[in-house]
C-alpha atoms as a PDB file:
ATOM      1  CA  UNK A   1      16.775   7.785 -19.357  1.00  0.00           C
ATOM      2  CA  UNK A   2      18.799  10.707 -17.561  1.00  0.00           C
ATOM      3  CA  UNK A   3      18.683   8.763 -14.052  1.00  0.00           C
ATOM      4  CA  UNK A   4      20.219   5.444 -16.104  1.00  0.00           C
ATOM      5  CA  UNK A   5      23.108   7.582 -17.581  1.00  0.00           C
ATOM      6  CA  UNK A   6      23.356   9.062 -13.782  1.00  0.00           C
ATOM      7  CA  UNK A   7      24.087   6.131 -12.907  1.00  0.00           C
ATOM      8  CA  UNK A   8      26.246   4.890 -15.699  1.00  0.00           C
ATOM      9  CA  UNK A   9      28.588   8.228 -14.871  1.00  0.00           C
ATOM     10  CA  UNK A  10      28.794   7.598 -11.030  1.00  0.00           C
ATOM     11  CA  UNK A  11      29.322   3.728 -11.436  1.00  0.00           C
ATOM     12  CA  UNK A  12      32.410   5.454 -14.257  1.00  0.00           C
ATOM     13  CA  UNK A  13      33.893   7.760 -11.745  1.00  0.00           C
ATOM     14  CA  UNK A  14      33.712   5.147  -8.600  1.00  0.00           C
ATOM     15  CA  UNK A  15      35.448   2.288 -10.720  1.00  0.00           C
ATOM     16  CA  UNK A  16      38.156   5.137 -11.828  1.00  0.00           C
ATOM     17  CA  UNK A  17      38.672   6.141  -8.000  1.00  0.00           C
ATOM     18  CA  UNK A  18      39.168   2.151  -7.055  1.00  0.00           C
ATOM     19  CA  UNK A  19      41.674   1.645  -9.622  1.00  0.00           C
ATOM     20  CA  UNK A  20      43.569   4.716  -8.749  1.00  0.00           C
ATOM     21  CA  UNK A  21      43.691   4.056  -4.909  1.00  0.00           C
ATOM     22  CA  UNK A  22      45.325   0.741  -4.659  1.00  0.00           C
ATOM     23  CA  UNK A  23      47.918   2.026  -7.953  1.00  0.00           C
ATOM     24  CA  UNK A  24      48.958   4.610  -5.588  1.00  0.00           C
ATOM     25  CA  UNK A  25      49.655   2.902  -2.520  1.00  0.00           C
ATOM     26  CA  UNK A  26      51.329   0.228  -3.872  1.00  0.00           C
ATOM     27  CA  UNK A  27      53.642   2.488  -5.439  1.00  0.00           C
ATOM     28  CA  UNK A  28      53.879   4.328  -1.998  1.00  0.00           C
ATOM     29  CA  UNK A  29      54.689   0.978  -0.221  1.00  0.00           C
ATOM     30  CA  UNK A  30      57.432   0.161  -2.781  1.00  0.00           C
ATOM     31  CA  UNK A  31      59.238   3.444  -2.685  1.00  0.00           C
ATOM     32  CA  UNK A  32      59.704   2.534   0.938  1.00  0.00           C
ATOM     33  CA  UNK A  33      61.303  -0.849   0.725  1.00  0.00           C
ATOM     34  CA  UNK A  34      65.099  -0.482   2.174  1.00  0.00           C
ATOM     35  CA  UNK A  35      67.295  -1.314  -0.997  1.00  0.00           C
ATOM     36  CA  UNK A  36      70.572  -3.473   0.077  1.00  0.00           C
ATOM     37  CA  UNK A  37      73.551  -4.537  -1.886  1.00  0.00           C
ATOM     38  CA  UNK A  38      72.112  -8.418  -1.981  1.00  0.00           C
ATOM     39  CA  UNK A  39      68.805  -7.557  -3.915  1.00  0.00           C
ATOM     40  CA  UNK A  40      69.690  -4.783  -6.888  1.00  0.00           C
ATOM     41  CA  UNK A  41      66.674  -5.251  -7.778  1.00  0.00           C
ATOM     42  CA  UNK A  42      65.076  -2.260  -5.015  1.00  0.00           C
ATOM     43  CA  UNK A  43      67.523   0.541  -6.190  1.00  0.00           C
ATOM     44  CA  UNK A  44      67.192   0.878  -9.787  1.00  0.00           C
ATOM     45  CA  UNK A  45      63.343   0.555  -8.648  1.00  0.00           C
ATOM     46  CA  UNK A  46      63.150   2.893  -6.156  1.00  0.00           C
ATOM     47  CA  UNK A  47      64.670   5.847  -8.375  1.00  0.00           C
ATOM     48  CA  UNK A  48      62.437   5.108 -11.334  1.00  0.00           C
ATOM     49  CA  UNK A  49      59.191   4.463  -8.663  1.00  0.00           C
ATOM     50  CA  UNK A  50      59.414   7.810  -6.691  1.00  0.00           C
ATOM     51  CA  UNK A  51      59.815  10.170  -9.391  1.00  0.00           C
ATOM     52  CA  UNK A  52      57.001   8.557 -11.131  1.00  0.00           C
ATOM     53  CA  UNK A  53      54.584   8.252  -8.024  1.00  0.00           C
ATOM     54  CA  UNK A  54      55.454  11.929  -7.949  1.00  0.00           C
ATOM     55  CA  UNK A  55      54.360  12.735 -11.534  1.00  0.00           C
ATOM     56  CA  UNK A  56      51.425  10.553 -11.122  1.00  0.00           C
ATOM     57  CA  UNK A  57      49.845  12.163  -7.991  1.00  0.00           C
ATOM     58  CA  UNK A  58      50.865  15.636  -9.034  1.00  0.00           C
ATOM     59  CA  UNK A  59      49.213  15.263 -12.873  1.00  0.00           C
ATOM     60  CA  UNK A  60      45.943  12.796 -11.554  1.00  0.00           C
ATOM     61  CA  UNK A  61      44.959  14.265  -8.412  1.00  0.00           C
ATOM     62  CA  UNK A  62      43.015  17.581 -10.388  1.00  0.00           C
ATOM     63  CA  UNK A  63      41.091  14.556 -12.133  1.00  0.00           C
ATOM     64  CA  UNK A  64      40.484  12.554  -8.839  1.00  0.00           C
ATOM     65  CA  UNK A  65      39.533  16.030  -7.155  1.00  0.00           C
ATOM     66  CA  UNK A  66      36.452  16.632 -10.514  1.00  0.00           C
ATOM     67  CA  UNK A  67      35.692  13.152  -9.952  1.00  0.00           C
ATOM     68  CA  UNK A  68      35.326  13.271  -6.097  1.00  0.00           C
ATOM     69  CA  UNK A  69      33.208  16.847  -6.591  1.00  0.00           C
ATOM     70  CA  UNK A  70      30.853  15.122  -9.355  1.00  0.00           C
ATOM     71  CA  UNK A  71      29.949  12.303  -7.091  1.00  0.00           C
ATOM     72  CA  UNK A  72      29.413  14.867  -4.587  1.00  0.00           C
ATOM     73  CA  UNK A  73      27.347  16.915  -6.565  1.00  0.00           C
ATOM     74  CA  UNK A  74      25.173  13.850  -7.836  1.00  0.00           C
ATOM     75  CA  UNK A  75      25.106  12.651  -4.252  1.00  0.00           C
ATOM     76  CA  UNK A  76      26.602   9.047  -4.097  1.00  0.00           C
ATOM     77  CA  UNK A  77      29.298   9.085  -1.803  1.00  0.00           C
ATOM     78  CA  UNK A  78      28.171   6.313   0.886  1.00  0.00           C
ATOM     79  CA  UNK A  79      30.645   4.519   1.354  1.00  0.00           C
ATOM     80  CA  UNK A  80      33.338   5.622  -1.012  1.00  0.00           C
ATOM     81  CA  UNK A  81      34.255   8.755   1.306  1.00  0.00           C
ATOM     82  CA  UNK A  82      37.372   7.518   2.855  1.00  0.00           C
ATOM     83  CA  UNK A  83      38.329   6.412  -0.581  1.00  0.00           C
ATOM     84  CA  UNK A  84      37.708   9.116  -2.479  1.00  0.00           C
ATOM     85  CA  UNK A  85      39.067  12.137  -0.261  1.00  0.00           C
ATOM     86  CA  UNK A  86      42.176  10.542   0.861  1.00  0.00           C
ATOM     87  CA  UNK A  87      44.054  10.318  -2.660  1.00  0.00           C
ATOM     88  CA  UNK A  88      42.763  13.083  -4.136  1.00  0.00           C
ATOM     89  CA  UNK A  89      42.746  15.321  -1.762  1.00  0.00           C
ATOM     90  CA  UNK A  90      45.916  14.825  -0.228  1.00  0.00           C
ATOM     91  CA  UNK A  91      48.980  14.365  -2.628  1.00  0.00           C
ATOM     92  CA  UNK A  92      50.138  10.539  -1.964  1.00  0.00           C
ATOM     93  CA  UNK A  93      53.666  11.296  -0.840  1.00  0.00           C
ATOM     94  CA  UNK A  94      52.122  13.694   1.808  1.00  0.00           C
ATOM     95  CA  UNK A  95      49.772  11.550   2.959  1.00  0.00           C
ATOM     96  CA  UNK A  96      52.550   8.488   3.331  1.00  0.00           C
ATOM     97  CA  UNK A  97      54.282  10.613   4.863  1.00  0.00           C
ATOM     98  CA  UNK A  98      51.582  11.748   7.699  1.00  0.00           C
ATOM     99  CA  UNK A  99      51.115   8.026   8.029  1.00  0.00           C
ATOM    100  CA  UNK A 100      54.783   6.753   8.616  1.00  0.00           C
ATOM    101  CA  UNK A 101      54.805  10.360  11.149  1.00  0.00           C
ATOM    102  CA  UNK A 102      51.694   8.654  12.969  1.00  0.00           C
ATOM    103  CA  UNK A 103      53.060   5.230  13.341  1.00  0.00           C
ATOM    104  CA  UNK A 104      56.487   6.346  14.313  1.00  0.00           C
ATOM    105  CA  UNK A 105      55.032   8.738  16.692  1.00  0.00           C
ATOM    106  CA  UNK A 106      52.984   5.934  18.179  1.00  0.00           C
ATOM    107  CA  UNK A 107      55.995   3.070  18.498  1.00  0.00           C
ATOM    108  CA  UNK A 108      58.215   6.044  20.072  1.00  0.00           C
ATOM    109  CA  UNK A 109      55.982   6.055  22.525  1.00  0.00           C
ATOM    110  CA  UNK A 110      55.198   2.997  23.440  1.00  0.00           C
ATOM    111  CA  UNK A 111      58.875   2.310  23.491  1.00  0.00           C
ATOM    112  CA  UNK A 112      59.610   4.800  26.101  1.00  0.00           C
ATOM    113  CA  UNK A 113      55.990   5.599  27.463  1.00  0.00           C
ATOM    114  CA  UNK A 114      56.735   8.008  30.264  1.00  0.00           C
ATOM    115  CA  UNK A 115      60.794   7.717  29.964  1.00  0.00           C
ATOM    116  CA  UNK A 116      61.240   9.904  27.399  1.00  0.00           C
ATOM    117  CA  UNK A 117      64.790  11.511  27.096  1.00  0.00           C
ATOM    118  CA  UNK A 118      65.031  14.945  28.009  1.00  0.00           C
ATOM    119  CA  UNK A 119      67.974  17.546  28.112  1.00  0.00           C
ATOM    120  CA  UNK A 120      68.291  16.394  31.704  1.00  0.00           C
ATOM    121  CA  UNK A 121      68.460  13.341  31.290  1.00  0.00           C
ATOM    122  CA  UNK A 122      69.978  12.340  27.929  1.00  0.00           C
ATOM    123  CA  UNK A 123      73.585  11.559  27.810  1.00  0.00           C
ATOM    124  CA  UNK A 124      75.170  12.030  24.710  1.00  0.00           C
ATOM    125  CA  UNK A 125      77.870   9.478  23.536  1.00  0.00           C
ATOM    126  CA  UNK A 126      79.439  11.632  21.601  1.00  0.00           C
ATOM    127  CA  UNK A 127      80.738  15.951  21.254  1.00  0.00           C
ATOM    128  CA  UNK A 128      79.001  17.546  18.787  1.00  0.00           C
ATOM    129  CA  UNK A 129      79.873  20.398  16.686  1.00  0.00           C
ATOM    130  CA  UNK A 130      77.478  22.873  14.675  1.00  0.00           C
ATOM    131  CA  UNK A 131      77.239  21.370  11.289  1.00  0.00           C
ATOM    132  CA  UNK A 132      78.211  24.850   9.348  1.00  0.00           C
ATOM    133  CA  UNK A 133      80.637  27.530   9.505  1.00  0.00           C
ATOM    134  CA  UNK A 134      80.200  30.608  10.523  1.00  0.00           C
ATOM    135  CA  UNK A 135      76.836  32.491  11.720  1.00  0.00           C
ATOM    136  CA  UNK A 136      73.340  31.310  10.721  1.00  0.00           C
ATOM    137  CA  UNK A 137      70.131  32.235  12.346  1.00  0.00           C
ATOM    138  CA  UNK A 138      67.886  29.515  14.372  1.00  0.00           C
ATOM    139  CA  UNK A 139      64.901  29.851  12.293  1.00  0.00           C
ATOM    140  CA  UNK A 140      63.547  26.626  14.433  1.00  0.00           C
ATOM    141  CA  UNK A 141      64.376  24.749  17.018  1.00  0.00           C
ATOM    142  CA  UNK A 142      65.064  24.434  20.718  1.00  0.00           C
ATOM    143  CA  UNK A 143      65.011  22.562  24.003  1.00  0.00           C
ATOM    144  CA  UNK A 144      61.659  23.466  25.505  1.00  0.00           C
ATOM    145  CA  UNK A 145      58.102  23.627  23.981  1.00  0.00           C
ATOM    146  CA  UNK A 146      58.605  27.037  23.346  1.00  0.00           C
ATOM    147  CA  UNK A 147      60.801  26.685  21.268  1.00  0.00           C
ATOM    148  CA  UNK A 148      61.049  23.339  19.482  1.00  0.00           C
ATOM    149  CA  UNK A 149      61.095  22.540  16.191  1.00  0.00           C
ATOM    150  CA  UNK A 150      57.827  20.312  16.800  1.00  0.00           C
ATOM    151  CA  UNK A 151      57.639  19.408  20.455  1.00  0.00           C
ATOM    152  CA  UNK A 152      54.317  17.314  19.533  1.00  0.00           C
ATOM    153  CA  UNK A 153      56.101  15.324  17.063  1.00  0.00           C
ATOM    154  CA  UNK A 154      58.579  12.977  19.173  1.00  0.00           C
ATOM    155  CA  UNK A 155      60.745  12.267  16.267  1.00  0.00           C
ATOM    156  CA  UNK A 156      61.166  16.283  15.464  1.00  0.00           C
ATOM    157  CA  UNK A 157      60.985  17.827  19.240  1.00  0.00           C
ATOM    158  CA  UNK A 158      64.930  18.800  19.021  1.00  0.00           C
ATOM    159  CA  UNK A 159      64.809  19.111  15.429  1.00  0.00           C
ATOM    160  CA  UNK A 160      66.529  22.697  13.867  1.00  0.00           C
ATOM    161  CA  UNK A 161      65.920  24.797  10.903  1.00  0.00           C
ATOM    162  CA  UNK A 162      69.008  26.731  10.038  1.00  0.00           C
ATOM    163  CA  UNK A 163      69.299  29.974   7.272  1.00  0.00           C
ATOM    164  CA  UNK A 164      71.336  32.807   6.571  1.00  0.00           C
ATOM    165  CA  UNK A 165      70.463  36.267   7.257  1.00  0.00           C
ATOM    166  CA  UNK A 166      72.309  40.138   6.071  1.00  0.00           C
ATOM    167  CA  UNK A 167      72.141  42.956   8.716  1.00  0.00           C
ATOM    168  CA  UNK A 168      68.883  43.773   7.493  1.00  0.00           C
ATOM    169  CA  UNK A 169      67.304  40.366   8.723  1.00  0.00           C
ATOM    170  CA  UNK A 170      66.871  39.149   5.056  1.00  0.00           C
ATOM    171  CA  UNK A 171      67.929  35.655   3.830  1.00  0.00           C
ATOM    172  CA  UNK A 172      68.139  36.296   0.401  1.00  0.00           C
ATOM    173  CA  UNK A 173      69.241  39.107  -2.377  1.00  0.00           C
ATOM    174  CA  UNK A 174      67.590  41.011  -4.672  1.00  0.00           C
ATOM    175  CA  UNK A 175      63.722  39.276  -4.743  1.00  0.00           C
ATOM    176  CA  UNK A 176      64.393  36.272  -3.726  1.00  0.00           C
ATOM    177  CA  UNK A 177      62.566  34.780  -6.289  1.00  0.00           C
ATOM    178  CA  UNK A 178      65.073  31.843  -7.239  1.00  0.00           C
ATOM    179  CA  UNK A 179      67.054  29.437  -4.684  1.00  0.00           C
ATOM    180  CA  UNK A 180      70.363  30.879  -5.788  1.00  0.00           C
ATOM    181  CA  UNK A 181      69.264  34.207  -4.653  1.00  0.00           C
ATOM    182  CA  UNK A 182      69.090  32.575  -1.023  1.00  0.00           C
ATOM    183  CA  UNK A 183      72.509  33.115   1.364  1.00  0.00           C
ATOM    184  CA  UNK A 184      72.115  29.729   2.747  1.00  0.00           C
ATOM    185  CA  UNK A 185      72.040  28.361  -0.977  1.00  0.00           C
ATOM    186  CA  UNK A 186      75.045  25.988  -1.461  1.00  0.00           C
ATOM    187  CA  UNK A 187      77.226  26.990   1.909  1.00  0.00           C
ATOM    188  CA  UNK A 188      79.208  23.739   2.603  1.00  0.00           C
ATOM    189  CA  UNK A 189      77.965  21.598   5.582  1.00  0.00           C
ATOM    190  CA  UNK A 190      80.087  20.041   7.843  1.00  0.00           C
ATOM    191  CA  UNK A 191      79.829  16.559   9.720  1.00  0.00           C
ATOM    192  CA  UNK A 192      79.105  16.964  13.404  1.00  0.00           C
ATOM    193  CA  UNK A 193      80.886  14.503  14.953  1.00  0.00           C
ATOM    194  CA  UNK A 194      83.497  11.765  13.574  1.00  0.00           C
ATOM    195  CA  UNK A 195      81.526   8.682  12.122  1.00  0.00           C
ATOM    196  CA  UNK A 196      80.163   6.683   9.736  1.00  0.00           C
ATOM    197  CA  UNK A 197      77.947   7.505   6.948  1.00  0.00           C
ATOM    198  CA  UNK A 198      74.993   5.337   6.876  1.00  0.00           C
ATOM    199  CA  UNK A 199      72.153   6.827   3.877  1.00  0.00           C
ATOM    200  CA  UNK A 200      72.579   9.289   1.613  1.00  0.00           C
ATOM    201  CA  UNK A 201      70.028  11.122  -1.273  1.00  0.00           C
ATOM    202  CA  UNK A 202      71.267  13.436  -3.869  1.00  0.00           C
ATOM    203  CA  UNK A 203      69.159  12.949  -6.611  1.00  0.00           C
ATOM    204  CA  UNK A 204      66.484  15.079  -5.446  1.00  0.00           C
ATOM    205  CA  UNK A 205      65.976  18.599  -6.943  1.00  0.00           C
ATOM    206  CA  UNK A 206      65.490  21.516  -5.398  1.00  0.00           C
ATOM    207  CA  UNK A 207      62.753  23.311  -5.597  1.00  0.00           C
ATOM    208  CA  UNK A 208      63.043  26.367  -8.097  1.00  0.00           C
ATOM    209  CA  UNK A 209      59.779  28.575  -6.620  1.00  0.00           C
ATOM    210  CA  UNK A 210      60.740  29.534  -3.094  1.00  0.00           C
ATOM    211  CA  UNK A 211      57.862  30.548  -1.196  1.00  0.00           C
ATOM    212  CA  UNK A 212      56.151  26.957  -2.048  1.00  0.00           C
ATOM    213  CA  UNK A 213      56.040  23.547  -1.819  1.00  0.00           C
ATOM    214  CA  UNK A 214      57.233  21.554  -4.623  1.00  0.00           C
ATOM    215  CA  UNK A 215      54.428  19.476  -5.796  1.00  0.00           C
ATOM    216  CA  UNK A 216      57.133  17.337  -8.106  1.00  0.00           C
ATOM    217  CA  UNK A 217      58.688  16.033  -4.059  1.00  0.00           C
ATOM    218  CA  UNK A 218      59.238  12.782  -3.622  1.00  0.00           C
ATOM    219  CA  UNK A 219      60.463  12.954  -0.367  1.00  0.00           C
ATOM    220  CA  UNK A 220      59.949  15.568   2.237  1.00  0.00           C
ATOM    221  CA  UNK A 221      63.297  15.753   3.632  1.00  0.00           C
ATOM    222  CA  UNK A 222      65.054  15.574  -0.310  1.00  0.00           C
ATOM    223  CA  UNK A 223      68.380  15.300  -0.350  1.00  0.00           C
ATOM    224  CA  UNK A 224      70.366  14.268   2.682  1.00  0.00           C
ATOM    225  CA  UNK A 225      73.170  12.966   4.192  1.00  0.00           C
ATOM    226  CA  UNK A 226      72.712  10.413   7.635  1.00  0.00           C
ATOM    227  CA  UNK A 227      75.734   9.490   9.785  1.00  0.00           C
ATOM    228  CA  UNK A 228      76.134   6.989  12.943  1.00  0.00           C
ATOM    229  CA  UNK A 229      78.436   8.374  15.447  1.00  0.00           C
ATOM    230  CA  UNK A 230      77.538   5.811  17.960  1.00  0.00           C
ATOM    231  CA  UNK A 231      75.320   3.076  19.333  1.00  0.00           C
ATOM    232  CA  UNK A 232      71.674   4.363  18.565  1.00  0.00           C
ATOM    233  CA  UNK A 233      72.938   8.050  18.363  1.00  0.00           C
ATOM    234  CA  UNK A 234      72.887   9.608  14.375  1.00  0.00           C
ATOM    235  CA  UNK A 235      72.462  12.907  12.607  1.00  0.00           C
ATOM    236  CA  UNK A 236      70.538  14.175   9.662  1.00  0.00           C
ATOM    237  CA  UNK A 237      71.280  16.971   7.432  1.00  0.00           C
ATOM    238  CA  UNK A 238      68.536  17.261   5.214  1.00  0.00           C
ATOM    239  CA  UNK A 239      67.131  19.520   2.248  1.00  0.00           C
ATOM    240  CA  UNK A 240      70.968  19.430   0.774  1.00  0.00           C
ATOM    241  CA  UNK A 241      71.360  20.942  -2.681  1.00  0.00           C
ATOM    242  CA  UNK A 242      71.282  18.072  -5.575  1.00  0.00           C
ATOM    243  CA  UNK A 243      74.513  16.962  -6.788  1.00  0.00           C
ATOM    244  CA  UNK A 244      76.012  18.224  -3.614  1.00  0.00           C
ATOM    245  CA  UNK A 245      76.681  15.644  -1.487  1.00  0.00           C
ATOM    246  CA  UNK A 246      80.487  14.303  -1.341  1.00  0.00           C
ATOM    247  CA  UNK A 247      80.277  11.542   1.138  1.00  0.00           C
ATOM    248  CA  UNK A 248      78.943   7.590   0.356  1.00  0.00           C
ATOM    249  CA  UNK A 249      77.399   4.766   2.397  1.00  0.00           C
ATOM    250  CA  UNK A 250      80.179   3.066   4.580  1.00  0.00           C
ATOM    251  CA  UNK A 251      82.631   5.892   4.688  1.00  0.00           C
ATOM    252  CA  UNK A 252      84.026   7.245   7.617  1.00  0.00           C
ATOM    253  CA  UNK A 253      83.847  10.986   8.156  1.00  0.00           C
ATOM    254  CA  UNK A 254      85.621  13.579  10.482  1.00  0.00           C
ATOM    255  CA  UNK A 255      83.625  16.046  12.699  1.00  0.00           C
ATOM    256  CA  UNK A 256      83.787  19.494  10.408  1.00  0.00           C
ATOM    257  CA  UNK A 257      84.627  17.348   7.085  1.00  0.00           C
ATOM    258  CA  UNK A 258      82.102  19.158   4.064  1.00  0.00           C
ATOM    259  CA  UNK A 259      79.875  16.379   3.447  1.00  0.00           C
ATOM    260  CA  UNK A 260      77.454  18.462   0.771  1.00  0.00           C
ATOM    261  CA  UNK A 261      75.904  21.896   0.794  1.00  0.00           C
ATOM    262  CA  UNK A 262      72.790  23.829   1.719  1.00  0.00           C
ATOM    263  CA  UNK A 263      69.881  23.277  -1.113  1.00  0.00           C
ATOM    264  CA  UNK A 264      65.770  23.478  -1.031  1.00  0.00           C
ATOM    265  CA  UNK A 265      65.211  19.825  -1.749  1.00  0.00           C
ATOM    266  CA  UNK A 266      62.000  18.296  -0.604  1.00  0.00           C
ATOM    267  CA  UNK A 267      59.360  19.711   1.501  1.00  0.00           C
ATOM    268  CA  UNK A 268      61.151  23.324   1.749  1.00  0.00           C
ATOM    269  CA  UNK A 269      59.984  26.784   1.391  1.00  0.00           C
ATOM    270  CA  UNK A 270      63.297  28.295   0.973  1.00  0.00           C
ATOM    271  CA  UNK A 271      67.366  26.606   1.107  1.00  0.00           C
ATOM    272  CA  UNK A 272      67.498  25.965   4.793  1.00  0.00           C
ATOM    273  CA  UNK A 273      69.408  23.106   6.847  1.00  0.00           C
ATOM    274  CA  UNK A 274      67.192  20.635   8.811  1.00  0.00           C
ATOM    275  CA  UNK A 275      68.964  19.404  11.272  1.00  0.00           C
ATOM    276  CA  UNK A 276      68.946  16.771  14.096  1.00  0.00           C
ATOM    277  CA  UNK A 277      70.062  13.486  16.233  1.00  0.00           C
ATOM    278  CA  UNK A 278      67.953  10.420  16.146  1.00  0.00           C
ATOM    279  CA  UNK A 279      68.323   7.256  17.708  1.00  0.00           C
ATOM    280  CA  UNK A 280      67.472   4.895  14.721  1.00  0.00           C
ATOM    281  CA  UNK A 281      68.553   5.880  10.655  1.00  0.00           C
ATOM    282  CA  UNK A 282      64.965   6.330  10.023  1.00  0.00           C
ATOM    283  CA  UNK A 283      63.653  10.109   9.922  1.00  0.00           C
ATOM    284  CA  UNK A 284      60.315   8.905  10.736  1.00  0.00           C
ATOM    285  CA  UNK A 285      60.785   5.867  13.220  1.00  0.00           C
ATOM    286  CA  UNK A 286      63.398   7.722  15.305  1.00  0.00           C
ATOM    287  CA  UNK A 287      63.353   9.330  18.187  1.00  0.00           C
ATOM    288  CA  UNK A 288      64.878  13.333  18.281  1.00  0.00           C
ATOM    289  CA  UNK A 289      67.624  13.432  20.872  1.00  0.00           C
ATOM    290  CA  UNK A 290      68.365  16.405  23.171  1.00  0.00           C
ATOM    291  CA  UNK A 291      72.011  16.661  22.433  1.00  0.00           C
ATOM    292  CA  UNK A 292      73.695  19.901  22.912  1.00  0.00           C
ATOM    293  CA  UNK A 293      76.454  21.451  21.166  1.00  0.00           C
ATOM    294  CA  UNK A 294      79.990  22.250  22.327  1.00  0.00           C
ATOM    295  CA  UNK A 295      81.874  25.683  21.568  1.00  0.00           C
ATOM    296  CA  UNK A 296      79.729  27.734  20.071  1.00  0.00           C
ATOM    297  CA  UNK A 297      78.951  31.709  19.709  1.00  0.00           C
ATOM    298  CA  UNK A 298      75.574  33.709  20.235  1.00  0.00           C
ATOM    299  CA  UNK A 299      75.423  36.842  18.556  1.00  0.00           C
ATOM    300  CA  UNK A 300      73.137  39.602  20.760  1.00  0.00           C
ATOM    301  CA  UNK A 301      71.160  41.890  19.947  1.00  0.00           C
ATOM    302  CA  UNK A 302      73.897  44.636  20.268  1.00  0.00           C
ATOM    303  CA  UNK A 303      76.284  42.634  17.855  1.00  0.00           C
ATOM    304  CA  UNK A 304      78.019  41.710  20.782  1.00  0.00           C
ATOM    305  CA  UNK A 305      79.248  37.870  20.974  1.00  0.00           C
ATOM    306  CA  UNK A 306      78.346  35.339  23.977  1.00  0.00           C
ATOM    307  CA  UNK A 307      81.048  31.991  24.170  1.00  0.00           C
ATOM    308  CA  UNK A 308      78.591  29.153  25.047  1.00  0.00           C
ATOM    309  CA  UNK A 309      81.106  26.043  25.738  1.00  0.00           C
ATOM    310  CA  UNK A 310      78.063  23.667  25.912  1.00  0.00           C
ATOM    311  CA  UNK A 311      74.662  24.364  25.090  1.00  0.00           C
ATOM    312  CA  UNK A 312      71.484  24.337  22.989  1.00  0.00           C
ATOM    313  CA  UNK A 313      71.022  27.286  20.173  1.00  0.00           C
ATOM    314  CA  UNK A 314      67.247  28.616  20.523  1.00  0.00           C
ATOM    315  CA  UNK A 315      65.040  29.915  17.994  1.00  0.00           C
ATOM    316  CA  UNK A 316      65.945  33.918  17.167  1.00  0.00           C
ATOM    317  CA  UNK A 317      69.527  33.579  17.984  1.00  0.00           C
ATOM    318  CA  UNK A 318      72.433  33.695  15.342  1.00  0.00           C
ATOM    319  CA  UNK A 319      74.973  30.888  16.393  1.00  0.00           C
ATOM    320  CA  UNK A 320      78.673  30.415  14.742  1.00  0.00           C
ATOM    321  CA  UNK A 321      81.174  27.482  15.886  1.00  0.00           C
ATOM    322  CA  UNK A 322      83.966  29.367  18.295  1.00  0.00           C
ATOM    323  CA  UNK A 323      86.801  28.666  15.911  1.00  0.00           C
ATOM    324  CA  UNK A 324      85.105  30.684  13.173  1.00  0.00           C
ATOM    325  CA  UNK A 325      82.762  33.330  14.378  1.00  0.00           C
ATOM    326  CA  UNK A 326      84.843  35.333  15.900  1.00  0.00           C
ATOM    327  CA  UNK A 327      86.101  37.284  12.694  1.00  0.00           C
ATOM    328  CA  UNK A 328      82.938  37.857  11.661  1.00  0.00           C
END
């Protein structure tokens, strides 16, 4: 009798797990279909699926995790492992979003195999400004493996993580407890470069418990803004505040024009700016580009102020464009 209702349970909890998986992924693949102006149909779904897939994995993965540690208890995993661990373990936006890093990572390089661009080697098609005004700290980011953002990750090796810090090395007031407390929390950010905006996001909200990842994301990067200043050569600012962003697909932007301001959308453990070139509008099928930056300031360590007319900002330093760091 108590080995048939054994059974009756696990045969329960591996039908539940089944039905979940597939729900979940095809909401995952969905989300990721490109929306264009000749089929409407993608963008009214896209809004409604992401915030959804988002309240789904956040409010069924507890259940999935109590039914994965019952059929681990009663011993009748074989063969549902894979199944089991993957969506309830792992929140499905995360785990897309380790996938679309792995197969990016893989076509990047296979496209370039052993011709990867370096700082070297790359030739930028364009001069590039920092995307802020005055100084902000490299919290990330750099040209060597020391340094980089992610030098294992090909589309995030010259990546950059940008805050706002006081004299006393803090980037935020008081406790720092909400995003508003943060300096970096809705300063303006500037195009790069003149060109044309490609994607934007500003739906996206920020996350209101700094210190953590929001487990409502729907996107790790949240809100951003993506611009094409030349043949294969874009940038991303990412994490902007929601309701921010002033610029639209299609329009054509000037290098230091205020395209939206700094936020703690997405995947962010306090209002940053992620920053970086790519050679494809895709955050996760690009490849980071080595550009440098022209006319910019380093702040030393003795408050003293270094003119860099060409160069790459390295994790520690506090950078400010030329034209307005030097009043402050």
């Amino acid at each position: 009798m108590l080995a048939a209702k054994k059974d009756k349970v696990v045969k329960i909890l591996k039908k539940a797990i089944e039905l979940y998986t597939p729900v979940a992924l095809l909401f995952l693949l969905l989300s990721q279909l490109p929306s264009s102006p000749n089929n409407p149909f993608l963008g009214p779904f896209k809004e409604v699926a992401l915030p959804f897939l988002s309240w789904f994995a956040f409010w069924t993965a507890p259940v999935f995790l109590l039914a994965w540690l019952a059929l681990l208890v009663l011993d009748r995993t074989e063969g549902y492992t894979f199944l089991i661990e993957l969506p309830t373990l792992l929140s499905p936006v995360v785990w897309l979003t380790v996938l679309a890093q792995a197969t990016g990572e893989t076509l990047n390089r296979l496209r370039f195999w052993r011709n990867l661009p370096t700082p070297r080697t790359y030739r930028p098609q364009g001069v590039y400004r920092l995307p802020f005004q005055g100084f902000w700290l490299v919290a990330n980011g750099g040209p060597d493996p020391e340094t980089s953002h992610s030098w294992g990750i090909l589309g995030q090796r010259y990546a950059y993580d940008f805050v706002i810090k006081d004299s006393q090395g803090k980037t935020y007031r008081t406790h720092g407890r909400r995003p508003e407390d943060y300096y970096a929390f809705g300063a303006p950010l500037l195009a790069p470069a003149d060109g044309v905006v490609v994607r934007v996001q500003n739906r996206h909200r920020d996350c209101p418990w700094p210190g953590f990842l929001d487990p409502f994301a729907w996107s790790i990067i949240g809100n951003y803004v993506l611009i094409r200043h030349g043949e294969r050569e874009y940038s991303l600012l990412a994490h902007l505040k929601r309701g921010s962003v002033r610029v639209k697909p299609g329009q054509w932007v000037r290098a230091g024009e205020v395209v939206g301001e700094c936020g703690n959308s997405g995947h962010s453990t306090e209002p940053h700016l992620h920053f970086q070139f790519l050679d494809r509008p895709n955050v996760f099928l690009g490849l980071s580009l080595p550009i440098p930056f022209t006319g910019f300031l380093r702040r030393k360590e003795d408050g003293s102020l270094e003119a860099t007319p060409l160069g790459f900002p390295i994790r520690g330093e506090e950078v400010a464009p030329s034209e307005q760091g030097l009043g402050q």
